[in-house]
Protein backbone atom coordinates (compact mmCIF):
# COMPACT_ATOMS: atom_id res chain seq x y z
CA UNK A 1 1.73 38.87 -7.34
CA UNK A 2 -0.11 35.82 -7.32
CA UNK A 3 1.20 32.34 -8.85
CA UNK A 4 -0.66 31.74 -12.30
CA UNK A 5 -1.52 28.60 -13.55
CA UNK A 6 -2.64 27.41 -16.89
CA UNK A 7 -4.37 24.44 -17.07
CA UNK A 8 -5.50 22.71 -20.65
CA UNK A 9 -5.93 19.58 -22.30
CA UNK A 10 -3.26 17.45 -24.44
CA UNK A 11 -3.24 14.01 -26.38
CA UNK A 12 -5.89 11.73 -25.65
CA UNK A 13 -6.94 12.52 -21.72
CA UNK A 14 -4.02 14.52 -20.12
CA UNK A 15 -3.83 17.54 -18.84
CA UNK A 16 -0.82 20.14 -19.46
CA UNK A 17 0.13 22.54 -16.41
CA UNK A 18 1.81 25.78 -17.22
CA UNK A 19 2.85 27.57 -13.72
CA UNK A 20 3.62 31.49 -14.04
CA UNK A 21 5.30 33.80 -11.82
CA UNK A 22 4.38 37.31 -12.55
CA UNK A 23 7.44 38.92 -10.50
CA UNK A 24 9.85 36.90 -12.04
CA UNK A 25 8.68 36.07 -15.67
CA UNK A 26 9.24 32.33 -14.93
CA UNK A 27 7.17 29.84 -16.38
CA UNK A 28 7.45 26.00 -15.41
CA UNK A 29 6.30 23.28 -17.15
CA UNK A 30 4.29 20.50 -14.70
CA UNK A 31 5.24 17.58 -17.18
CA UNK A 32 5.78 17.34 -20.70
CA UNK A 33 3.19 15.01 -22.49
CA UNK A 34 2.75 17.49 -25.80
CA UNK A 35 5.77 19.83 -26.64
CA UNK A 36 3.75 21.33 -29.29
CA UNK A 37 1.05 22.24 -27.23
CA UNK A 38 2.90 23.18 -24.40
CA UNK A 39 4.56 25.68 -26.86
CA UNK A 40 1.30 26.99 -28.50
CA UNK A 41 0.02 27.64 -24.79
CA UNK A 42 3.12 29.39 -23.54
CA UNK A 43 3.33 31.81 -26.51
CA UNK A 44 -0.33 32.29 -26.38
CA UNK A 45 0.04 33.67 -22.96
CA UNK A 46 3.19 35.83 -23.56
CA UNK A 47 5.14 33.34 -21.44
CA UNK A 48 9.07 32.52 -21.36
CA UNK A 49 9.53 28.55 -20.73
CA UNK A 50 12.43 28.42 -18.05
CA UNK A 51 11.84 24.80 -16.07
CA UNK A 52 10.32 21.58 -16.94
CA UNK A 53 9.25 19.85 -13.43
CA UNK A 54 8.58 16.14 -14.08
CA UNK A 55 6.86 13.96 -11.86
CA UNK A 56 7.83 10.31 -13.37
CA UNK A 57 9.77 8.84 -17.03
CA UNK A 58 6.19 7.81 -18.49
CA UNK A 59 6.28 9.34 -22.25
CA UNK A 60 2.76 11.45 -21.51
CA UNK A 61 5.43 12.66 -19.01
CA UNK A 62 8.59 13.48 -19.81
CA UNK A 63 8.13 12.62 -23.66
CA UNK A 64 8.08 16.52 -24.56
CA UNK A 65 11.14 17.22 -22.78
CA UNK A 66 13.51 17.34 -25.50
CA UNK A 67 11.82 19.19 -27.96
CA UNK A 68 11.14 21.98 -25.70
CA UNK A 69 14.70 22.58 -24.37
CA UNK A 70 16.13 22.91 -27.52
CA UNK A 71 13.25 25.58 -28.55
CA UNK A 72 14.18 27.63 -24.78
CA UNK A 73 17.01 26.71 -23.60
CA UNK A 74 15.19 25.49 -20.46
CA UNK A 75 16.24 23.60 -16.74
CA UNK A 76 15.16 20.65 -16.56
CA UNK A 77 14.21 18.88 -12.76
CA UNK A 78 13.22 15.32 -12.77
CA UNK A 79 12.92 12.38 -9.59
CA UNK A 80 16.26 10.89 -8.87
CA UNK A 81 14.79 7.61 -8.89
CA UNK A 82 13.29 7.71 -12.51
CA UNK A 83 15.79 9.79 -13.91
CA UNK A 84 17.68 7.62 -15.70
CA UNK A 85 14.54 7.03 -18.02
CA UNK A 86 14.16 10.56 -18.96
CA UNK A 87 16.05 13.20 -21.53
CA UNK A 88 17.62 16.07 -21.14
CA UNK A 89 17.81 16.08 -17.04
CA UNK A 90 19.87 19.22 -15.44
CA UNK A 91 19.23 18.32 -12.19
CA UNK A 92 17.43 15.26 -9.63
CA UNK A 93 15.42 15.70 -6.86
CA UNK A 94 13.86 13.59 -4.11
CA UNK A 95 11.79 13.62 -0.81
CA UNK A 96 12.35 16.47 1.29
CA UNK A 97 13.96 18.90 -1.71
CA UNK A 98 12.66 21.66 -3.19
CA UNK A 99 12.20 23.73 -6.17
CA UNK A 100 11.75 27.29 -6.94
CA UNK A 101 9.92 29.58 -9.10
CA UNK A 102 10.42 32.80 -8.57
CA UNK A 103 9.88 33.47 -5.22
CA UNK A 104 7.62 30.04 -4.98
CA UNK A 105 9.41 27.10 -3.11
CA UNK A 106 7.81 23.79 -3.76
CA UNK A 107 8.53 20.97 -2.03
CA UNK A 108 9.05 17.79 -3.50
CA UNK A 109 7.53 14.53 -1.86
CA UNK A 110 8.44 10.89 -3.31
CA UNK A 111 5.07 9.13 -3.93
CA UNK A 112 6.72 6.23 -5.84
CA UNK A 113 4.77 3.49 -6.22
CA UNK A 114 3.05 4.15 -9.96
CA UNK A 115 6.59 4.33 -10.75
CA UNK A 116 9.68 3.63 -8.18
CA UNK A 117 11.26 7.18 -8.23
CA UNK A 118 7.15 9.45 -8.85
CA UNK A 119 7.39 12.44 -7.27
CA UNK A 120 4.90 15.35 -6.44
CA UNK A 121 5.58 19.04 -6.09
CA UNK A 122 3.38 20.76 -3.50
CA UNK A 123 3.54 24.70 -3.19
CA UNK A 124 2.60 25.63 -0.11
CA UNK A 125 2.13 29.14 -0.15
CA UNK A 126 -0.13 28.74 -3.38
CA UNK A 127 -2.02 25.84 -1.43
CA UNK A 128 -1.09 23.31 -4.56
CA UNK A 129 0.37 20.29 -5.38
CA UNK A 130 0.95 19.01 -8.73
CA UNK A 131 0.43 15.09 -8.13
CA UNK A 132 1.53 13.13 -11.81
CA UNK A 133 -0.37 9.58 -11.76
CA UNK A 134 0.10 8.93 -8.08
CA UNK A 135 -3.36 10.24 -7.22
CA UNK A 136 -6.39 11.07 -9.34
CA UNK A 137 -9.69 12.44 -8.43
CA UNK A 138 -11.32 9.59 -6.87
CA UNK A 139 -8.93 7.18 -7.79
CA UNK A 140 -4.81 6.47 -7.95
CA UNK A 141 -2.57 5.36 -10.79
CA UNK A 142 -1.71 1.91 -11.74
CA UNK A 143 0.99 0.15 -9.44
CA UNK A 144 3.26 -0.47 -12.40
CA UNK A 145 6.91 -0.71 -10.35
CA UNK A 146 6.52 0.00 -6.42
CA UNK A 147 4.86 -2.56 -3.96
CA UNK A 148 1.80 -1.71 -2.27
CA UNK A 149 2.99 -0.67 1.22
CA UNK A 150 5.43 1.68 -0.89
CA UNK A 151 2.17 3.19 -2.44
CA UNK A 152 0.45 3.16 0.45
CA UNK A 153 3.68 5.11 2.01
CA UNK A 154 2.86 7.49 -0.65
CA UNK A 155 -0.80 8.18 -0.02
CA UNK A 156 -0.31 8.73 3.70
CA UNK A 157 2.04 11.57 2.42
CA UNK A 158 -0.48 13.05 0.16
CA UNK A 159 -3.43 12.70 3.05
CA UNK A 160 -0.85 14.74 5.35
CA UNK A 161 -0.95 17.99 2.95
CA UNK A 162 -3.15 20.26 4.29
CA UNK A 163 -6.53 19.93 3.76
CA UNK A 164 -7.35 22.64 1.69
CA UNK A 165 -4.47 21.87 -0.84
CA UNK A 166 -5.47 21.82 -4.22
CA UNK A 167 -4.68 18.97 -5.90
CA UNK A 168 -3.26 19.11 -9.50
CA UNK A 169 -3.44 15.15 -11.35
CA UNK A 170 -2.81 14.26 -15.09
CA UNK A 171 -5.38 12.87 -16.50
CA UNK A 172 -9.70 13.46 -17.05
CA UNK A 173 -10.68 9.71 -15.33
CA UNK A 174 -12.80 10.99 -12.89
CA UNK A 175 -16.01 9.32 -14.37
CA UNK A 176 -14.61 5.80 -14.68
CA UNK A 177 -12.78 5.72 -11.14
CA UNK A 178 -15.98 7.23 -9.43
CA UNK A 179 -18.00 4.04 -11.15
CA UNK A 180 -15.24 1.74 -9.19
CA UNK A 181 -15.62 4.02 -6.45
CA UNK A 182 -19.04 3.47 -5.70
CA UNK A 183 -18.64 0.23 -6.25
CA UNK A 184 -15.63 0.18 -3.42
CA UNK A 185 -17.09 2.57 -0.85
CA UNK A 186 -21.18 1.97 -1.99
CA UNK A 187 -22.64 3.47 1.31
CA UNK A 188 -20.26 6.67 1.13
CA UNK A 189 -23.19 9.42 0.68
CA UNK A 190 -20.55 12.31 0.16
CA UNK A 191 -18.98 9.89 -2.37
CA UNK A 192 -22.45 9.23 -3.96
CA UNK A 193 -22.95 13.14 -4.08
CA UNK A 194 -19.52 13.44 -5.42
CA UNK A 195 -19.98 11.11 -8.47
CA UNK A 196 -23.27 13.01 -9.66
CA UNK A 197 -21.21 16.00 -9.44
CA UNK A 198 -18.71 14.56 -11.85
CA UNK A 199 -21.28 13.37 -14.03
CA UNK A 200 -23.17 16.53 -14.24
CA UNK A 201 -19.85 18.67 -15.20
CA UNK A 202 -18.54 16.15 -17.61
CA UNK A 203 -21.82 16.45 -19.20
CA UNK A 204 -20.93 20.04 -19.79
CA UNK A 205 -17.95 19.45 -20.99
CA UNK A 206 -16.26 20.85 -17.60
CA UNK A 207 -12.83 19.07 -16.44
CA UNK A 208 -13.13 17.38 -13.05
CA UNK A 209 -9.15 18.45 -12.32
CA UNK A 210 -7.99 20.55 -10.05
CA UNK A 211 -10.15 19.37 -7.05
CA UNK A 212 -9.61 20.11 -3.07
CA UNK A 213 -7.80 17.24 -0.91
CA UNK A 214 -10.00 17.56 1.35
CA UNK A 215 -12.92 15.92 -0.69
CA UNK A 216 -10.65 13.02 -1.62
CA UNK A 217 -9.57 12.59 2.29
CA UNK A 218 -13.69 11.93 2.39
CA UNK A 219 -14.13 10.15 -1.03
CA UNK A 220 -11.10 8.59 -2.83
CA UNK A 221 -11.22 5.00 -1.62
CA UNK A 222 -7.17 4.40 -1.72
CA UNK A 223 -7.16 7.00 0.55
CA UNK A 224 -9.69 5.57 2.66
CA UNK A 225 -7.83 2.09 3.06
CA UNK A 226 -7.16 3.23 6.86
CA UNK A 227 -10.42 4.02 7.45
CA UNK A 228 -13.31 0.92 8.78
CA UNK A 229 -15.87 0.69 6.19
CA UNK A 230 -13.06 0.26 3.67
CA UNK A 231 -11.04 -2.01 5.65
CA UNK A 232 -14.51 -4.16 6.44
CA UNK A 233 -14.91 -4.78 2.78
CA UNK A 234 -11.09 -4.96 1.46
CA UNK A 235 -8.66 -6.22 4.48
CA UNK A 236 -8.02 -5.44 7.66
CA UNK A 237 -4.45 -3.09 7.49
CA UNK A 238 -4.45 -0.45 4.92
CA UNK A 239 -1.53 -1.67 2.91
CA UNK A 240 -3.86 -5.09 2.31
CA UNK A 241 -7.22 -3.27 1.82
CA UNK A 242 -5.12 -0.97 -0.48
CA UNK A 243 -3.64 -3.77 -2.43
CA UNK A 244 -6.97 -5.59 -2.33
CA UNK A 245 -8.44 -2.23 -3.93
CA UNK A 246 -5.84 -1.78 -6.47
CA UNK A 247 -6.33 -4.99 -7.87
CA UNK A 248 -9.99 -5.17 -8.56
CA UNK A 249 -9.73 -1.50 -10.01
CA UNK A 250 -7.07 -3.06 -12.31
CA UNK A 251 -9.94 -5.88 -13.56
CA UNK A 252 -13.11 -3.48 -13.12
């Protein structure tokens, strides 16, 4: 039976993940920004909380964790390298472990950089990965702790997924990071037919999250920092141009 996910809104602009596996009644929590929420949803869909996954210590993280342990009793898997920041941890993980739900292995990938120890988990037989802060649609999370040639080290992970993953990020910023975008990447015509997209399903009220890697790889201009019209207008390596791009976003 196919992997389930629940996707739905929480505090201010996050987004809440419930993953479900029919065969085994397991249901994993992608983050924990809202307990309460994550609660309501879970009952609402007949579903047993058994893991928390987190993806970095930030409170619209990990700040749920505690509160939904002690209502079921649940594992909870967190990044070695920001573990130390966040309650209630059964067990760390880093690059190159994995996870399991069910009968779902996910691998987990270190994409520090937002924070040191941020990791993603990608699924690869569900052709998803559940990125935290360390990518958005169109744009990539605040360099808070890591260096820019760690982020960078971290993006050239993501872009190595296949291209058809689906990409799972936190938060609804897709209209403000395709403004910077355009203003990063302004002769990008796929970007340019990107943004009206965005702007056209906002305006119904439509989330902008999941979207396909594959669009990014062609879009997201921290991803693009090894390619030549990005490195003509921000610096010549991609660690620089990347740098060079996180900053202005940081001021835009």
């Amino acid at each position: 039976m196919p992997l389930q996910i629940h996707q739905f809104p929480c505090l201010s602009d996050n987004y809440g993940f419930l993953l479900h596996d029919p065969a085994s009644g397991e249901t994993v929590c992608i983050d924990t920004p809202d307990a309460d929420e994550y609660l309501r949803q879970a009952d609402a869909k007949g579903w047993t909380i058994t893991q928390i996954w987190n993806t970095h210590w930030h409170k619209d993280h990990a700040g749920g964790n505690s509160a939904i342990k002690a209502a079921t009793g649940c594992v909870i898997t967190a990044p070695a390298g920001d573990a130390g920041k966040i309650e209630g941890v059964d067990r760390v993980v880093d690059q190159g472990d994995s996870v399991a739900l069910g009968a779902y292995r996910g691998q987990v990938i270190n994409v520090g950089g937002h924070t040191l120890g941020h990791v993603a988990y990608h699924l690869p037989e569900a052709a998803v990965a559940f990125v935290g802060d360390a990518v958005f649609a169109l744009g990539c999370g605040r360099m808070f702790e890591g260096t820019a040639p760690q982020f960078w080290a971290s993006l050239e992970r993501i872009k190595a997924l296949p291209p058809e993953t689906t990409l799972y990020c936190a938060h609804e910023y897709t209209v403000a990071n395709a403004r910077f975008a355009l203003h990063a990447d302004p002769d990008n015509t796929a970007l340019a037919a990107y943004a009206e997209e965005i702007t056209a399903r906002r305006a119904r009220g439509e989330a902008t999250v999941p979207f396909p890697l594959a669009r990014e790889l062609a879009t997201n201009p921290f991803l693009r920092a090894d390619s030549a019209d990005i490195q003509a207008r921000w610096g010549d390596d991609p660690v620089r141009a990347f740098a060079a791009l996180r900053e202005a976003k940081n001021s835009f």
